[in-house]
Protein backbone atom coordinates (compact mmCIF):
# COMPACT_ATOMS: atom_id res chain seq x y z
CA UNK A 1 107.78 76.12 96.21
CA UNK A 2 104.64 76.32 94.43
CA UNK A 3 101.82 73.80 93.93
CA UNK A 4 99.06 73.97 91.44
CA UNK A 5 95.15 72.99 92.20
CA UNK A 6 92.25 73.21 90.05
CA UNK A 7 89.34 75.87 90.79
CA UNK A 8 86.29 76.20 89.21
CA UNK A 9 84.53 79.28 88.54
CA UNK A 10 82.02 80.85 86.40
CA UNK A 11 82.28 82.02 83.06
CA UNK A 12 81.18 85.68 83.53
CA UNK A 13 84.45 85.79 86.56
CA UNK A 14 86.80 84.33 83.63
CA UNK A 15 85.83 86.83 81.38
CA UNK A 16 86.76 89.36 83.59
CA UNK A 17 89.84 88.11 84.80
CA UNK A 18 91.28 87.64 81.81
CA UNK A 19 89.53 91.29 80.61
CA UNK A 20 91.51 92.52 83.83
CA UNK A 21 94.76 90.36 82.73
CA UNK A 22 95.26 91.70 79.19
CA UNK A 23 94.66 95.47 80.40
CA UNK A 24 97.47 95.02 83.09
CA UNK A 25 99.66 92.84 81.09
CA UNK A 26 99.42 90.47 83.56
CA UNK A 27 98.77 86.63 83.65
CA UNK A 28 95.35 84.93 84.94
CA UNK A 29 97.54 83.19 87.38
CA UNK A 30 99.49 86.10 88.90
CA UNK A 31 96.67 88.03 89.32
CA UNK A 32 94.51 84.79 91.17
CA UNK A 33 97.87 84.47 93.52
CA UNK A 34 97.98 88.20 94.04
CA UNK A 35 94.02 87.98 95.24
CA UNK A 36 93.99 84.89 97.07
CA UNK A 37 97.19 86.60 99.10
CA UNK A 38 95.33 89.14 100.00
CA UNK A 39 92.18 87.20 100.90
CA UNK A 40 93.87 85.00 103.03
CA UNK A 41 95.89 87.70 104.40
CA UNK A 42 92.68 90.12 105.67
CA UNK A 43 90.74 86.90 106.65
CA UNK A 44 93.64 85.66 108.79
CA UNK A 45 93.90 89.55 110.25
CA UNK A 46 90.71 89.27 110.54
CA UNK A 47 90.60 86.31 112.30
CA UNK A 48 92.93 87.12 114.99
CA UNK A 49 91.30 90.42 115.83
CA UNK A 50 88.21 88.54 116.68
CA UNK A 51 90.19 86.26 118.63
CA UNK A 52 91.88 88.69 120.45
CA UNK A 53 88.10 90.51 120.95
CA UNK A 54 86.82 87.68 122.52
CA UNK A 55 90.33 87.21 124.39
CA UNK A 56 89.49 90.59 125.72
CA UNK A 57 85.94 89.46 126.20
CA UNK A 58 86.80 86.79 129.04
CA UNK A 59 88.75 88.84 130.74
CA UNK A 60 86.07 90.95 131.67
CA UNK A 61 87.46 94.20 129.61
CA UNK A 62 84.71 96.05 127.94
CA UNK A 63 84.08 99.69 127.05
CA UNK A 64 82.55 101.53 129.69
CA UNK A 65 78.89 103.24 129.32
CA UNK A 66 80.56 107.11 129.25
CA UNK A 67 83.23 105.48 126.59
CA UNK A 68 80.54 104.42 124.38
CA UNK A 69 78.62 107.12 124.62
CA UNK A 70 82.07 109.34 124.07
CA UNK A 71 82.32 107.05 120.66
CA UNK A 72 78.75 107.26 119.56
CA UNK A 73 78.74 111.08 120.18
CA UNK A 74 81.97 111.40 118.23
CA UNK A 75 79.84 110.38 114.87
CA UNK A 76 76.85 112.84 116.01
CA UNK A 77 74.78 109.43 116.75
CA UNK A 78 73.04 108.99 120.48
CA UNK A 79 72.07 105.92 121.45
């Protein structure tokens, strides 16, 4: 089922989407649901791998000093 809302955004965005929609034969609305997919996909991905940082966090499980030296090292950066 889909459901239809009303955005607003600027005119120099709606130029481009529908610049971006006539050079992929493509319609301003699939191309808004493909985006906001994705953006709600990587924010919700997102999301959870903070909360499972913090998770991590309160259990007391941390990267020790000679592990995060090992990482910085790996990128030729000392700390």
């Amino acid at each position: 089922m889909t459901r239809a809302f009303t955005v607003t955004i600027d005119e120099a965005t709606l130029t481009a989407l529908d610049d971006l929609a006539a050079r992929t034969d493509s319609s301003r609305d699939a191309l808004v649901q493909e985006a906001l997919g994705r953006f709600v996909e990587l924010q919700t991905w997102q999301i959870r791998k903070i909360e499972a940082g913090l998770a991590a966090a309160e259990r007391g499980e941390f990267a020790t000093e000679d592990e995060v030296a090992a990482t910085f090292g790996k990128f030729g950066v000392s700390y």
